[in-house]
Structures are given as structure tokens and as C-alpha cells.
N, C-alpha and C. Protein backbone atom coordinates (compact mmCIF):
# COMPACT_ATOMS: atom_id res chain seq x y z
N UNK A 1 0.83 -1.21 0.00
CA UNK A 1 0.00 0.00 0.00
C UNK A 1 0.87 1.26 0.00
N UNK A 2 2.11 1.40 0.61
CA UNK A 2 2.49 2.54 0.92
C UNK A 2 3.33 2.56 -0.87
N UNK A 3 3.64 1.69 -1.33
CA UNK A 3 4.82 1.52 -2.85
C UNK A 3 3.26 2.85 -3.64
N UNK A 4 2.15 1.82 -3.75
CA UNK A 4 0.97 2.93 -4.22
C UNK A 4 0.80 3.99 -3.91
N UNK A 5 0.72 4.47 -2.44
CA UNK A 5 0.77 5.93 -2.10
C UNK A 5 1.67 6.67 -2.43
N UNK A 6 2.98 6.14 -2.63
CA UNK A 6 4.18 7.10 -2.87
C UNK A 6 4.10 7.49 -4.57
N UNK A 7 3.22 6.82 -5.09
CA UNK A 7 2.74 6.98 -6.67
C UNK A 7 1.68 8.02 -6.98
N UNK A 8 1.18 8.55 -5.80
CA UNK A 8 0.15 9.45 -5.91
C UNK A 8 0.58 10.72 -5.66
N UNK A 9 -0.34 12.00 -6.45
CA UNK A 9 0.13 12.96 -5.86
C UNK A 9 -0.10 13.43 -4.64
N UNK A 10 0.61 14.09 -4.11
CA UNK A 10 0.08 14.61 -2.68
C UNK A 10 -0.34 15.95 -2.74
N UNK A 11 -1.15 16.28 -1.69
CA UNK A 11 -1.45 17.49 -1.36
C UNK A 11 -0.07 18.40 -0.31
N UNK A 12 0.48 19.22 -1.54
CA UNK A 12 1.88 19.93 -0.53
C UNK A 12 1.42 21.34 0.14
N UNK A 13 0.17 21.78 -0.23
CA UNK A 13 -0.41 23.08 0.37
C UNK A 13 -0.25 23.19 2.03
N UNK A 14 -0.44 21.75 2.45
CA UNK A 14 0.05 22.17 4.34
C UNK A 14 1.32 22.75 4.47
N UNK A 15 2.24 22.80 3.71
CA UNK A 15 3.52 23.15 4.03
C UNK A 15 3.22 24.74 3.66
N UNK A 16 2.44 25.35 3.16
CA UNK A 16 2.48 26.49 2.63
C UNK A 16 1.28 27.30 4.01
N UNK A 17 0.85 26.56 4.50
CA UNK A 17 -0.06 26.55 5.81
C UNK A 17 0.63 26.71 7.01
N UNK A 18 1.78 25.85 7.65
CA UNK A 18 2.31 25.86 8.08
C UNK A 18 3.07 27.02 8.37
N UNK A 19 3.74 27.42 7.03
CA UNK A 19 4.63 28.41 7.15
C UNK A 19 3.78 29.65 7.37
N UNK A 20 2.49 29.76 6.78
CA UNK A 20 1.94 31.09 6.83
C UNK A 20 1.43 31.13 8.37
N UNK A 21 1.37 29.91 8.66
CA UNK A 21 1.04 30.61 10.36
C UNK A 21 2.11 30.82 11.18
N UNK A 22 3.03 30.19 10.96
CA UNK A 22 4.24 30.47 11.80
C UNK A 22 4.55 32.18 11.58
N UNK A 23 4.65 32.38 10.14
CA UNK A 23 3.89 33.89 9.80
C UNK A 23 4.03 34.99 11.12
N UNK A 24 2.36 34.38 10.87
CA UNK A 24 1.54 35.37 11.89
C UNK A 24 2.09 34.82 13.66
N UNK A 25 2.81 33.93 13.85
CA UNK A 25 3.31 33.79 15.35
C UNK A 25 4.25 34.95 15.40
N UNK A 26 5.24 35.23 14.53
CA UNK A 26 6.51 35.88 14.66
C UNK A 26 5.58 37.26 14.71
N UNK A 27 4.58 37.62 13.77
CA UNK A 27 4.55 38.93 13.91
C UNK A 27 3.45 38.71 15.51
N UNK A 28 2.98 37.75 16.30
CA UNK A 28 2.15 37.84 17.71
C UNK A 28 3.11 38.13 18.49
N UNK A 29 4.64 37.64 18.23
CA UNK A 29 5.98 37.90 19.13
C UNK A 29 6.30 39.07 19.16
N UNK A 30 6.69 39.57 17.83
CA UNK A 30 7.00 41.14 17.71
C UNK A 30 5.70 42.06 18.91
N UNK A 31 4.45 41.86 18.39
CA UNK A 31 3.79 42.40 18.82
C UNK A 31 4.00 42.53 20.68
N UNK A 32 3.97 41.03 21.11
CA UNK A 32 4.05 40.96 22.33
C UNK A 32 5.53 41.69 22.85
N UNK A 33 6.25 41.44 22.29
CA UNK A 33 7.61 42.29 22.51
C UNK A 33 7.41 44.05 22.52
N UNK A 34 6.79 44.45 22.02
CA UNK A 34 5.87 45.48 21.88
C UNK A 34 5.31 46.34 23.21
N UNK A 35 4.49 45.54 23.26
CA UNK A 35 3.66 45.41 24.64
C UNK A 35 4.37 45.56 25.95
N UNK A 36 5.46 44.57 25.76
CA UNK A 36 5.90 44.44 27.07
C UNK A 36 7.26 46.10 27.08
N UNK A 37 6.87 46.87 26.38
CA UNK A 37 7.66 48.29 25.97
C UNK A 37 6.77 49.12 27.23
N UNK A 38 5.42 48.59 27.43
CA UNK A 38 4.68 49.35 28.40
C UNK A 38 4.34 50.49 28.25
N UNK A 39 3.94 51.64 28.66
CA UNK A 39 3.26 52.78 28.22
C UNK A 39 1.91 52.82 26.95
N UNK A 40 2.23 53.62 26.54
CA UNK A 40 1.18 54.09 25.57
C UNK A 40 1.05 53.02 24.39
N UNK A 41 2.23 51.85 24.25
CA UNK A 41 2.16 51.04 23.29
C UNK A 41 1.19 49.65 23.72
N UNK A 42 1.09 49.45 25.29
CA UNK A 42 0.07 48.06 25.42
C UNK A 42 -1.10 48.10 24.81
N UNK A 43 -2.01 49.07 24.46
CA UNK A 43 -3.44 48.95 23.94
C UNK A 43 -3.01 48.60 22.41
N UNK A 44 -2.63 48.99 21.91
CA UNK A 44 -1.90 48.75 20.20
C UNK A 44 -1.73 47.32 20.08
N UNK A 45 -0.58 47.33 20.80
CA UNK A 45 0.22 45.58 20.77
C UNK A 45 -0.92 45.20 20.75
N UNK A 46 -1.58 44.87 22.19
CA UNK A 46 -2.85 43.87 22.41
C UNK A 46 -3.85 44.02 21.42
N UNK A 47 -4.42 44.49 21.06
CA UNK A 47 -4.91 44.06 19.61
C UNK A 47 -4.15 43.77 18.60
N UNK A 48 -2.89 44.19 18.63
CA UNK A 48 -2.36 43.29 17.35
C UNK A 48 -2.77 42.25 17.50
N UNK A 49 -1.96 41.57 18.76
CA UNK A 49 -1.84 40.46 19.00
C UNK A 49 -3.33 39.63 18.59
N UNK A 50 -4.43 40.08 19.07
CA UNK A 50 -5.88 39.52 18.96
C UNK A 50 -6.05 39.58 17.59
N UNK A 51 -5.75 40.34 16.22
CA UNK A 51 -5.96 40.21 14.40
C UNK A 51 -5.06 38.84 14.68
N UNK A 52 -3.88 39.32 15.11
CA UNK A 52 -2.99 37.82 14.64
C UNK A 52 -3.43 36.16 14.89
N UNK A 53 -3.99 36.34 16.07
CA UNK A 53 -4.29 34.93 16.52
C UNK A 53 -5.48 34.66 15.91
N UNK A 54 -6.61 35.59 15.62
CA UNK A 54 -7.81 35.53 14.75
C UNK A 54 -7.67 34.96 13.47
N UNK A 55 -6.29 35.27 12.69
CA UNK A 55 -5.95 34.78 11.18
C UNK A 55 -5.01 33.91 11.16
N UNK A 56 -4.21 33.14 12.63
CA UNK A 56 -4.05 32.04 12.89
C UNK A 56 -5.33 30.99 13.23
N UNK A 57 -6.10 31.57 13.50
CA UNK A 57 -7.42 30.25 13.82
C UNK A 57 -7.83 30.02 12.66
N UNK A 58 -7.73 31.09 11.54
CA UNK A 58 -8.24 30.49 10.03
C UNK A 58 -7.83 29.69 9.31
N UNK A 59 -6.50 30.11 9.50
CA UNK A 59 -5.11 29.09 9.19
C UNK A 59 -5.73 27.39 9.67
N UNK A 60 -5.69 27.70 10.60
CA UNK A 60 -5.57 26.37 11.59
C UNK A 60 -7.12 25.42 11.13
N UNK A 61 -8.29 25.87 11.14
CA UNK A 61 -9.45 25.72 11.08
C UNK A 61 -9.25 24.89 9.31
N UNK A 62 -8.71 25.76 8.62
CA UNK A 62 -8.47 25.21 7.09
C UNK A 62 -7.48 24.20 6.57
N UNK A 63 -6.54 23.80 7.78
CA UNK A 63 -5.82 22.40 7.73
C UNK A 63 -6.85 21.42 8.43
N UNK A 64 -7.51 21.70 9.57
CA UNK A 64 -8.19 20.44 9.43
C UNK A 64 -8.96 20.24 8.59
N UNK A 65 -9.30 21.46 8.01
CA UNK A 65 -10.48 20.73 6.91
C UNK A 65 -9.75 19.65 5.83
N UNK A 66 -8.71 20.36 5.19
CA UNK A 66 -8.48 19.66 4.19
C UNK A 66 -7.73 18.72 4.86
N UNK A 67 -7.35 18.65 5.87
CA UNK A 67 -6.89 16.56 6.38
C UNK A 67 -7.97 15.94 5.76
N UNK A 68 -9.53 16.41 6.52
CA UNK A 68 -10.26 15.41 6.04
C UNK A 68 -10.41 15.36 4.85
N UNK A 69 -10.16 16.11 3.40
CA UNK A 69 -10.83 16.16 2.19
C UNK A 69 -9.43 15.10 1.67
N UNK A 70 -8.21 15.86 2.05
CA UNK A 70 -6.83 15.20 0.96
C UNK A 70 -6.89 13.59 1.17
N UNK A 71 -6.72 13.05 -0.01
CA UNK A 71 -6.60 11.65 0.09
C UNK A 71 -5.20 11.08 0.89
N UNK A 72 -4.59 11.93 -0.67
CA UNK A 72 -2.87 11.37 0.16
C UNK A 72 -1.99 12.93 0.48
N UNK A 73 -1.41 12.63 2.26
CA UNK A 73 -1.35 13.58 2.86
C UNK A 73 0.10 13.46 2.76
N UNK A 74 1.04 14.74 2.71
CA UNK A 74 3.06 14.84 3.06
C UNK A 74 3.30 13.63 4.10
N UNK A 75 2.78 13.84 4.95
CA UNK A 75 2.87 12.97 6.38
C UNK A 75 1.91 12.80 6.69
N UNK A 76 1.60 11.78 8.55
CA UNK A 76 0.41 11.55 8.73
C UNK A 76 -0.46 12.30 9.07
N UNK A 77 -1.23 12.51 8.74
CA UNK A 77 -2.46 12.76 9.29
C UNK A 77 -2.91 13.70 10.80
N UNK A 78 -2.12 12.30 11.81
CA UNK A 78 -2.23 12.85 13.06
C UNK A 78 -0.71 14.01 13.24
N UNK A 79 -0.09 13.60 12.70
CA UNK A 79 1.26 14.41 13.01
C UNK A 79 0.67 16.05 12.33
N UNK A 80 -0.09 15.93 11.01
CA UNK A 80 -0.44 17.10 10.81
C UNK A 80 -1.15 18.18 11.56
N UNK A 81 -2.34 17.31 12.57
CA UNK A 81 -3.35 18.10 13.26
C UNK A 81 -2.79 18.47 14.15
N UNK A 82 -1.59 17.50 14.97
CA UNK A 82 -0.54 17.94 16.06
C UNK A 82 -0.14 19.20 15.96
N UNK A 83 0.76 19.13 14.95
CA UNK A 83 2.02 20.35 14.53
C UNK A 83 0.99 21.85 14.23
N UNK A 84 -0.43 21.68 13.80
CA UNK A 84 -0.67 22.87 13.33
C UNK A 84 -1.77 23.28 14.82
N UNK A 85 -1.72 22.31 15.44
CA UNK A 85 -2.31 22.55 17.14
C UNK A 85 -1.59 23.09 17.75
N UNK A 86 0.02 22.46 17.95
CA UNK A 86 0.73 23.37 18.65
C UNK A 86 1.17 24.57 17.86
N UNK A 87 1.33 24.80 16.74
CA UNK A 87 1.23 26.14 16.67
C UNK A 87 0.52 26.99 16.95
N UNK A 88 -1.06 26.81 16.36
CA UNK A 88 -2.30 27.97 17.21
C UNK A 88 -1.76 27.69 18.83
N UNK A 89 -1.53 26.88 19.49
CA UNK A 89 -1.32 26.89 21.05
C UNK A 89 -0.37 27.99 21.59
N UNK A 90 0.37 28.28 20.58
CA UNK A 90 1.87 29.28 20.56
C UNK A 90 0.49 30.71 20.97
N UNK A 91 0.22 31.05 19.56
CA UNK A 91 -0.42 32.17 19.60
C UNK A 91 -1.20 32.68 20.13
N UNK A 92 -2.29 31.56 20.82
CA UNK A 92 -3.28 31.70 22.04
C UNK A 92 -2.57 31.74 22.90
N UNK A 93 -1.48 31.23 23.48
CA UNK A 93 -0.72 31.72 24.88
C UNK A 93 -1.08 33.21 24.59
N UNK A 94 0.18 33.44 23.16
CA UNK A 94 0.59 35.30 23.49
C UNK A 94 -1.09 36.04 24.01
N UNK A 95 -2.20 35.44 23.05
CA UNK A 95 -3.47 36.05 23.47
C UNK A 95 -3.78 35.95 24.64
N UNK A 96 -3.64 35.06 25.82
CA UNK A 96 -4.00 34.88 27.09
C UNK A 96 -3.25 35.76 27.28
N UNK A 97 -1.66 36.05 27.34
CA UNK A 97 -1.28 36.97 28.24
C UNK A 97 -1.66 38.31 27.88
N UNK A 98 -1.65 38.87 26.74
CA UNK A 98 -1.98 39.97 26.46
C UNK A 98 -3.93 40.60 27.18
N UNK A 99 -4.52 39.71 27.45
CA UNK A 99 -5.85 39.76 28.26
C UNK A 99 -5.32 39.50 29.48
N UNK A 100 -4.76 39.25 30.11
CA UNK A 100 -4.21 39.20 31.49
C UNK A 100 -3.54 40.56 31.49
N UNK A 101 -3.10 40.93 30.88
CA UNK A 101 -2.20 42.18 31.13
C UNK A 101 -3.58 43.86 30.93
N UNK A 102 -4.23 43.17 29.92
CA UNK A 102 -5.77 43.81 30.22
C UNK A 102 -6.24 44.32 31.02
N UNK A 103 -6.42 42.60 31.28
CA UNK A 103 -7.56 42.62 32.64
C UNK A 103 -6.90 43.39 34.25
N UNK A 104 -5.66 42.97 34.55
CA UNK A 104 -4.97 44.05 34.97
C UNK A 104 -4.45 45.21 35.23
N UNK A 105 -4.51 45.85 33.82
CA UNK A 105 -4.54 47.42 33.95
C UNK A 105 -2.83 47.43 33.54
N UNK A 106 -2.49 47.14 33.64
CA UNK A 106 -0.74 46.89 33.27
C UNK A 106 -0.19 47.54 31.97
N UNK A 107 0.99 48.43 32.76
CA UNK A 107 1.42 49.37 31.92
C UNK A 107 2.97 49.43 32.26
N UNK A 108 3.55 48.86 32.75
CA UNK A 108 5.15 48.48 33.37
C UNK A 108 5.53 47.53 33.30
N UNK A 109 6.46 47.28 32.62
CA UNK A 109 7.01 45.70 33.00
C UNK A 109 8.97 45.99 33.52
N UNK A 110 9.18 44.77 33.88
CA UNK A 110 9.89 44.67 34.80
C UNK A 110 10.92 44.15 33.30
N UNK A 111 12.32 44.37 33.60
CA UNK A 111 13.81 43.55 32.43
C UNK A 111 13.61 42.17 32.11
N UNK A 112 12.67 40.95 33.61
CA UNK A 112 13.13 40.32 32.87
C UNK A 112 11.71 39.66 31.69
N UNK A 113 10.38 40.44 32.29
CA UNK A 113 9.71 40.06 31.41
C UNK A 113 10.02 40.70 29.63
N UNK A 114 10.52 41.86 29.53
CA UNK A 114 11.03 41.95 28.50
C UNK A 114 11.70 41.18 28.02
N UNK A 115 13.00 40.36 29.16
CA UNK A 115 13.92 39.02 27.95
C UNK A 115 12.67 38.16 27.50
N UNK A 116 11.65 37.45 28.16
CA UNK A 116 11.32 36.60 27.97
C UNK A 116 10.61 36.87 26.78
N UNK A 117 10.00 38.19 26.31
CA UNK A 117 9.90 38.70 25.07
C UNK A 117 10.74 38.51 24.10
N UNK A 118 11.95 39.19 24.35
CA UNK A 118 12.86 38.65 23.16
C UNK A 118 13.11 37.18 23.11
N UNK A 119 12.97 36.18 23.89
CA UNK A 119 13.15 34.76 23.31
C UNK A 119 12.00 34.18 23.38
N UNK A 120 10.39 34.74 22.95
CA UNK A 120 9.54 34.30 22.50
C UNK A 120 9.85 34.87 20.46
N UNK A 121 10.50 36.00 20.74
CA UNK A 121 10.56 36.56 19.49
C UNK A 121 11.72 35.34 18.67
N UNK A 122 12.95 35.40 19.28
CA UNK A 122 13.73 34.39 18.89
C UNK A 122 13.86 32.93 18.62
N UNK A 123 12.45 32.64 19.32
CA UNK A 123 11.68 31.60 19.30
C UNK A 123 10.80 31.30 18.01
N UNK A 124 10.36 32.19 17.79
CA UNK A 124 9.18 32.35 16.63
C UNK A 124 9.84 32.43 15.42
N UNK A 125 11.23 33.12 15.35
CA UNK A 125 11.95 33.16 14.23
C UNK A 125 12.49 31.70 13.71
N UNK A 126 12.40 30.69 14.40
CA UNK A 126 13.30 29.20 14.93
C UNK A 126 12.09 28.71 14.17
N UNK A 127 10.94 28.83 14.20
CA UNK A 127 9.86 27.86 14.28
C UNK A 127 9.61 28.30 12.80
N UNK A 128 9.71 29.64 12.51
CA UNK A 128 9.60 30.16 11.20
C UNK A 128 10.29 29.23 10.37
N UNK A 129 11.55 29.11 10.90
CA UNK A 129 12.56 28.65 10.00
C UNK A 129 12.05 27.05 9.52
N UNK A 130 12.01 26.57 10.57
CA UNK A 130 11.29 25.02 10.38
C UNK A 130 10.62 24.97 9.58
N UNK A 131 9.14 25.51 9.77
CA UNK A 131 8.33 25.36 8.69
C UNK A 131 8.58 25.39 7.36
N UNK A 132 9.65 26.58 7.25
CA UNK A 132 9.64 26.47 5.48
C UNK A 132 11.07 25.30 5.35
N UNK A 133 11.90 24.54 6.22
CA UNK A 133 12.49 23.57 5.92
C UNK A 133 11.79 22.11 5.64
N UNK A 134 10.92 21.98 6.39
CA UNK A 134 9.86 21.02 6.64
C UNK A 134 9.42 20.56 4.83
N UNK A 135 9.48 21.32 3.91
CA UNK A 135 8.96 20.77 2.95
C UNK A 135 10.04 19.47 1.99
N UNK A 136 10.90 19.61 2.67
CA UNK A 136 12.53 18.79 2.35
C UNK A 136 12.82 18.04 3.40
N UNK A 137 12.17 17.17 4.26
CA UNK A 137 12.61 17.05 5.49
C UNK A 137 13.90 16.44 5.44
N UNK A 138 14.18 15.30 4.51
CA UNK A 138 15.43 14.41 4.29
C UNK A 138 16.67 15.73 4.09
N UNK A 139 16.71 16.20 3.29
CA UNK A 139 18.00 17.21 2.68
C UNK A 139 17.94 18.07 4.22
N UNK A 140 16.72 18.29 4.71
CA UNK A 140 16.67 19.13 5.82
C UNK A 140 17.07 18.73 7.37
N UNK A 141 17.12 17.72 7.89
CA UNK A 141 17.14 17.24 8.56
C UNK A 141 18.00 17.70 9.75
N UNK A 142 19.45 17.57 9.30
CA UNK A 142 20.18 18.54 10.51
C UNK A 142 19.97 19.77 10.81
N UNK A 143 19.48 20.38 10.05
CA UNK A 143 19.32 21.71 10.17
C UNK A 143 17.44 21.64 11.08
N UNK A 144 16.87 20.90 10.85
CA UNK A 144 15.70 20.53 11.69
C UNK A 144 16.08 20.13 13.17
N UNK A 145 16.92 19.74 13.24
CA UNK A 145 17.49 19.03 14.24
C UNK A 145 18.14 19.81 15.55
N UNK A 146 18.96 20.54 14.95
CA UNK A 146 19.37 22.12 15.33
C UNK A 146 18.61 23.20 15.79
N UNK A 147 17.92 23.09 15.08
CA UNK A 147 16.30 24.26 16.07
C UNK A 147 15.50 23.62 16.89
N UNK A 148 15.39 22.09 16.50
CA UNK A 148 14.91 21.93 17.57
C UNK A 148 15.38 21.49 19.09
N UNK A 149 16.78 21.93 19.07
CA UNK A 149 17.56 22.04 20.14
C UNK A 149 18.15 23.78 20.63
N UNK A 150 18.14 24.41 19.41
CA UNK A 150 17.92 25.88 19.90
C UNK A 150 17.08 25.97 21.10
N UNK A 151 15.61 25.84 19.98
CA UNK A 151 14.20 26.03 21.25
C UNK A 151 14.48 25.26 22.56
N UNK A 152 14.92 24.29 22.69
CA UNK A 152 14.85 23.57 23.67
C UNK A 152 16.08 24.66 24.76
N UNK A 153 17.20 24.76 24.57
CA UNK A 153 18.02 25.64 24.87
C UNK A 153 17.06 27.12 25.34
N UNK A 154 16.28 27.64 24.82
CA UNK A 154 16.04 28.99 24.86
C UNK A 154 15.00 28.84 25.63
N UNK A 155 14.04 27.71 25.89
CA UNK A 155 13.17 27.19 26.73
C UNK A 155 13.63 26.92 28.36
N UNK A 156 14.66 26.57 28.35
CA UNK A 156 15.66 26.36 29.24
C UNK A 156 16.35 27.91 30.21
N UNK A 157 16.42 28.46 29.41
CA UNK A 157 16.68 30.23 29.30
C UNK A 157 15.48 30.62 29.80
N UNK A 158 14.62 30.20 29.67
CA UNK A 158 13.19 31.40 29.47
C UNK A 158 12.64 30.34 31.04
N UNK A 159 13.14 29.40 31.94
CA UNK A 159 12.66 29.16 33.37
C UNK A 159 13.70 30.01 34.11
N UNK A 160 14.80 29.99 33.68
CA UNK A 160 15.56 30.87 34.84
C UNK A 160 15.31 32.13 34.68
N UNK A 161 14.88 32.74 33.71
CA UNK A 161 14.29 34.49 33.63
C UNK A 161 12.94 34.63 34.37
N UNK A 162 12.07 33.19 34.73
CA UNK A 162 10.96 33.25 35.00
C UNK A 162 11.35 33.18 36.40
N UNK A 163 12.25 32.25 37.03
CA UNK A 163 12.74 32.34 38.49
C UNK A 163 13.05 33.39 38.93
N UNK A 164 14.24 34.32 38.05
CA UNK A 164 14.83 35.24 38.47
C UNK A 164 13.87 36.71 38.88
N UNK A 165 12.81 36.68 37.34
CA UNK A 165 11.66 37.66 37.62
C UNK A 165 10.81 37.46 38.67
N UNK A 166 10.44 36.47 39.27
CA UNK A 166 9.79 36.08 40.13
C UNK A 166 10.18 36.94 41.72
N UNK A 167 11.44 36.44 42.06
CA UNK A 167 12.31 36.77 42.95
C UNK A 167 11.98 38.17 43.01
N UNK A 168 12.60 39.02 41.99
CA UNK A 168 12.35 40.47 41.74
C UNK A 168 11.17 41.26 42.43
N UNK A 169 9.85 40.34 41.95
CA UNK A 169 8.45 40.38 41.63
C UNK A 169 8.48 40.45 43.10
N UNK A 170 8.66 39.71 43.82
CA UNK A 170 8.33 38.97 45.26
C UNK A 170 8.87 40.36 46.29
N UNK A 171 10.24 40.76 46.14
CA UNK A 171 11.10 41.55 46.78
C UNK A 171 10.60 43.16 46.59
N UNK A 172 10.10 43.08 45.31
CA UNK A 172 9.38 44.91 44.95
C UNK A 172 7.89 44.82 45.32
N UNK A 173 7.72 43.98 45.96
CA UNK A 173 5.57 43.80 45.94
C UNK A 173 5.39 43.28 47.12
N UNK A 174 6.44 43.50 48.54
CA UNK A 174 6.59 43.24 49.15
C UNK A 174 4.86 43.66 50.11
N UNK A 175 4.47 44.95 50.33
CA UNK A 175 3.74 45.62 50.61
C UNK A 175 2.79 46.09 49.70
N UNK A 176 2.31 45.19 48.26
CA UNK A 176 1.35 45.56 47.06
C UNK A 176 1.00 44.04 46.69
N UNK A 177 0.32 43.11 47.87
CA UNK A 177 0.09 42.22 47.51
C UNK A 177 -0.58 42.20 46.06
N UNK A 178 -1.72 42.86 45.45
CA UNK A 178 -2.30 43.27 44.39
C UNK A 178 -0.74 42.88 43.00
N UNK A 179 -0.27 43.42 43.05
CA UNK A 179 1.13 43.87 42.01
C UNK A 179 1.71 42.55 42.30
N UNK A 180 1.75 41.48 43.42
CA UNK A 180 2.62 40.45 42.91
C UNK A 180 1.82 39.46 42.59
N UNK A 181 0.31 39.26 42.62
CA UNK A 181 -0.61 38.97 42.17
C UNK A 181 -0.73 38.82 40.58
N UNK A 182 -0.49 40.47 39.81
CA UNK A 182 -0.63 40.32 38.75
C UNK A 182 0.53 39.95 38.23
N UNK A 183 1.55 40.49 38.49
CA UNK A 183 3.08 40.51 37.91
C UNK A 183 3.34 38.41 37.67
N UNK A 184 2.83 37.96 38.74
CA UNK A 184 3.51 36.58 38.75
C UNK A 184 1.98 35.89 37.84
N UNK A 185 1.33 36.64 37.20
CA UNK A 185 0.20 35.50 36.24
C UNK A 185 1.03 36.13 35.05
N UNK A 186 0.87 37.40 34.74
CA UNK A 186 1.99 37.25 33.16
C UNK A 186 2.98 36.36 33.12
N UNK A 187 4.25 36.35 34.31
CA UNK A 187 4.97 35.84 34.20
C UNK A 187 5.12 34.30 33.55
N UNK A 188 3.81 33.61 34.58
CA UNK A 188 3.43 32.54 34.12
C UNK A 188 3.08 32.37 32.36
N UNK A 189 2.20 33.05 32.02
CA UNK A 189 1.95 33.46 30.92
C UNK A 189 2.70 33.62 29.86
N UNK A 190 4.06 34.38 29.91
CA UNK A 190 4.94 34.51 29.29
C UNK A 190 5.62 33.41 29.19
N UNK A 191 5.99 32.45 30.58
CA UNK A 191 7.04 31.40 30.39
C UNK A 191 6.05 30.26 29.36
N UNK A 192 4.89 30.19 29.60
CA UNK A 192 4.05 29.30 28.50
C UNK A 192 4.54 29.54 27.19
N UNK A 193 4.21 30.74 26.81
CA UNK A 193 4.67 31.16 25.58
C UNK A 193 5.74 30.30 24.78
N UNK A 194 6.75 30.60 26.03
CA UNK A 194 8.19 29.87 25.47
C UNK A 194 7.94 28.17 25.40
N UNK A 195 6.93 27.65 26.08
CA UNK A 195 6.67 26.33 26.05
C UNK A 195 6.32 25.85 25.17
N UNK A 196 5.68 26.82 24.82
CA UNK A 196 3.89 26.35 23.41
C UNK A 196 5.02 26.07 22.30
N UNK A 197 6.08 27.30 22.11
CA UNK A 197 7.31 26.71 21.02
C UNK A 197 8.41 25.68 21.02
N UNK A 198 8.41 25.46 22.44
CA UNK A 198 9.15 24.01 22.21
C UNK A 198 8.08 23.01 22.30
N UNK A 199 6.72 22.92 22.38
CA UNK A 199 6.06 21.88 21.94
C UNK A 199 6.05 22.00 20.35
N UNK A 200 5.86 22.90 19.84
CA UNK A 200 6.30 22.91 18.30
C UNK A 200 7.83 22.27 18.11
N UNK A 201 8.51 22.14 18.57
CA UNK A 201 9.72 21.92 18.12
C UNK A 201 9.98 20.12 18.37
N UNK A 202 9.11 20.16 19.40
CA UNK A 202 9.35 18.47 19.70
C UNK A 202 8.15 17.63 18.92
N UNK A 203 7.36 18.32 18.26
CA UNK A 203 6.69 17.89 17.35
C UNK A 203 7.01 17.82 15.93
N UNK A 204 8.15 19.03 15.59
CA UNK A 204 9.00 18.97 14.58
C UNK A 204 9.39 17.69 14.72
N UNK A 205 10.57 17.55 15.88
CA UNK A 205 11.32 16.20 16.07
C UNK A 205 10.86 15.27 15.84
N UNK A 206 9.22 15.48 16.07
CA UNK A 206 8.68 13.53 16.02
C UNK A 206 8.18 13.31 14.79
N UNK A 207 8.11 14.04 14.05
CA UNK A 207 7.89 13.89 12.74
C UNK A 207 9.10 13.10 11.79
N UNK A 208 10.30 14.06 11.84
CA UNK A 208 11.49 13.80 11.60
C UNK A 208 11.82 12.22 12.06
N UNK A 209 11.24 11.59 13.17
CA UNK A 209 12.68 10.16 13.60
C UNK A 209 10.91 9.39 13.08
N UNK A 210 9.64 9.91 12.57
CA UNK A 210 8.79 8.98 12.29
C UNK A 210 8.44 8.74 10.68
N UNK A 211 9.46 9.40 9.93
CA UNK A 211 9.10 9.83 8.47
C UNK A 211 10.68 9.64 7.71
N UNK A 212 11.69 9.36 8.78
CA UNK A 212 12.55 9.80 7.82
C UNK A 212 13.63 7.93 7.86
């Protein structure tokens, strides 16, 4: 059966899906990187962020459809609904935090929630990259292999900025129970962020040691 499938054409448009949502993650990063600038720029960002994840759900909504329509799929099936799950999962984080930061009133952020900005951003650029390697996986492979040990690395990075901010958080909000209240749910929020992309990345991986 599979000598026959490899005789058929496939449907290669997920790869062009893929990449366009990873897309719109990098520009939910920028945005959130944005945001966490504080002042007069959080109301802006946060709706960016909300168009972006809105035209990631379209994205996302229009690969499952066509799983079910394509006969013969790049890869399986389930690996497809995975990989384009954890991506919308990426972008709904940034949307949770950006409504937490809302619902809060929040207009300051602290150094290290800004890093964790830049390695959601540096993150998103990683995942970018994947996707448009992903259509080669064989020729691609080390280089797949490599980001998805970046992310893992920068994931790694992004708990000790969450410890360290914490600490911070704890020591300045000493007497504003309110403020370490909110400060430590972004935080949380933010370190997801960095998660949601190494679940993309270890879903890269399992594709890779199940296809190749």
C-alpha cells in the first residue's frame, strides 16, 4: 500500500499553511515584545496580537479541513493536526497573556519580562525557520534538528528568567500584595509562551525520527 501511495500525488499546500502561520506567530511575538515596551504602546500591541491569533485560527481551522478532504497527505495525518495545534497553542498563549495584562490594567514591566519577550521573538523566528524547511525534510534534517535544540536551549533560558523575575516580583511587591498577584500570572503566561514553542519543536522532532 504505501509503494501505491508514494505513486500518488500529494497534497503539498500544508507546508504552505504551516509556514503562513508560523507567519503570523513571529509577527504575535513582535507584537508581544511590543507590549511588554509598556506605556502608551500596550493597547496597540494587544490588539495586534488579537488580528494575529484571529488569522491564525483560520489558518488552523483550514488544515483540518483539508486533512479530512486530501486523500494522500506529506505525512500523517495525526502528526499534521498535532504540529498545526501546537502552533495555534503558541499564539493563544501570546493572546491569554496579552488579556491578562488587560484585565490588569498593566502598563510596566519589569527587564526580565522583557527578555522573555525577546526569546519568544527568537523563538518564533526558529519555528519560522522550520516550517519552510519542513517541505525537504530528508536534505533538511540537521538543520531541523538544530532548532529543535535551539528552542529547547532557549526554553531552558526562558525558566531561569521566569525564576529570576519572580524573585524580583516577590522583593518589589513586598507591601502591594495586588502587584505580585498580577506581575507573577503574566509571568506565568509569558514562560508558556516559550513552552507552546518548544512543543512545536518536539513535534518537529517527532515527525522527523517517524518519516525519515
Amino acid at each position: 500500500m504505501r509503494w501505491f501511495q508514494a505513486l500518488l500525488p500529494r497534497e503539498e499546500s500544508f507546508f504552505d499553511q504551516f509556514e503562513a502561520h508560523a507567519r503570523l506567530l513571529v509577527k504575535g511575538a513582535e507584537a508581544l515584545r511590543e507590549l511588554l515596551n509598556g506605556g502608551g504602546a500596550v493597547t496597540a500591541a494587544c490588539a495586534e496580537i488579537v488580528r494575529q491569533e484571529e488569522a491564525a485560527d483560520e489558518i488552523t481551522r483550514a488544515v483540518f479541513l483539508a486533512v479530512r478532504r486530501t486523500f494522500v497527505t506529506p505525512f500523517d495525518r495525526s502528526d499534521i493536526r498535532d504540529l498545526i495545534t501546537a502552533l495555534d497553542d503558541a499564539i493563544d498563549q501570546m493572546r491569554k497573556t496579552a488579556k491578562s495584562i488587560t484585565l490588569f490594567g498593566m502598563l510596566e514591566f519589569g527587564p526580565e519580562m522583557r527578555e522573555l519577550g525577546d526569546l519568544a521573538i527568537q523563538a518564533a523566528y526558529l519555528t519560522l525557520e522550520a516550517t519552510q524547511l519542513l517541505r525537504n525534510m530528508s536534505r533538511n534534517a540537521g538543520r531541523l534538528n538544530a532548532i529543535a535544540e535551539a528552542v529547547t536551549r532557549i526554553e531552558s533560558r526562558s525558566d531561569e528568567i521566569y525564576d529570576e523575575g519572580m524573585k524580583t516580583l516577590f522583593a518589589a511587591s513586598q507591601d502591594r500584595p495586588m502587584d505580585f498577584i498580577a506581575g507573577a500570572e503574566v509571568f506565568d503566561h509569558l514562560e508558556k509562551v516559550i513552552d507552546r514553542f518548544e512543543d512545536v519543536a518536539n513535534g518537529v522532532s517527532g515527525i522527523l525520527i517517524e518519516h525519515l
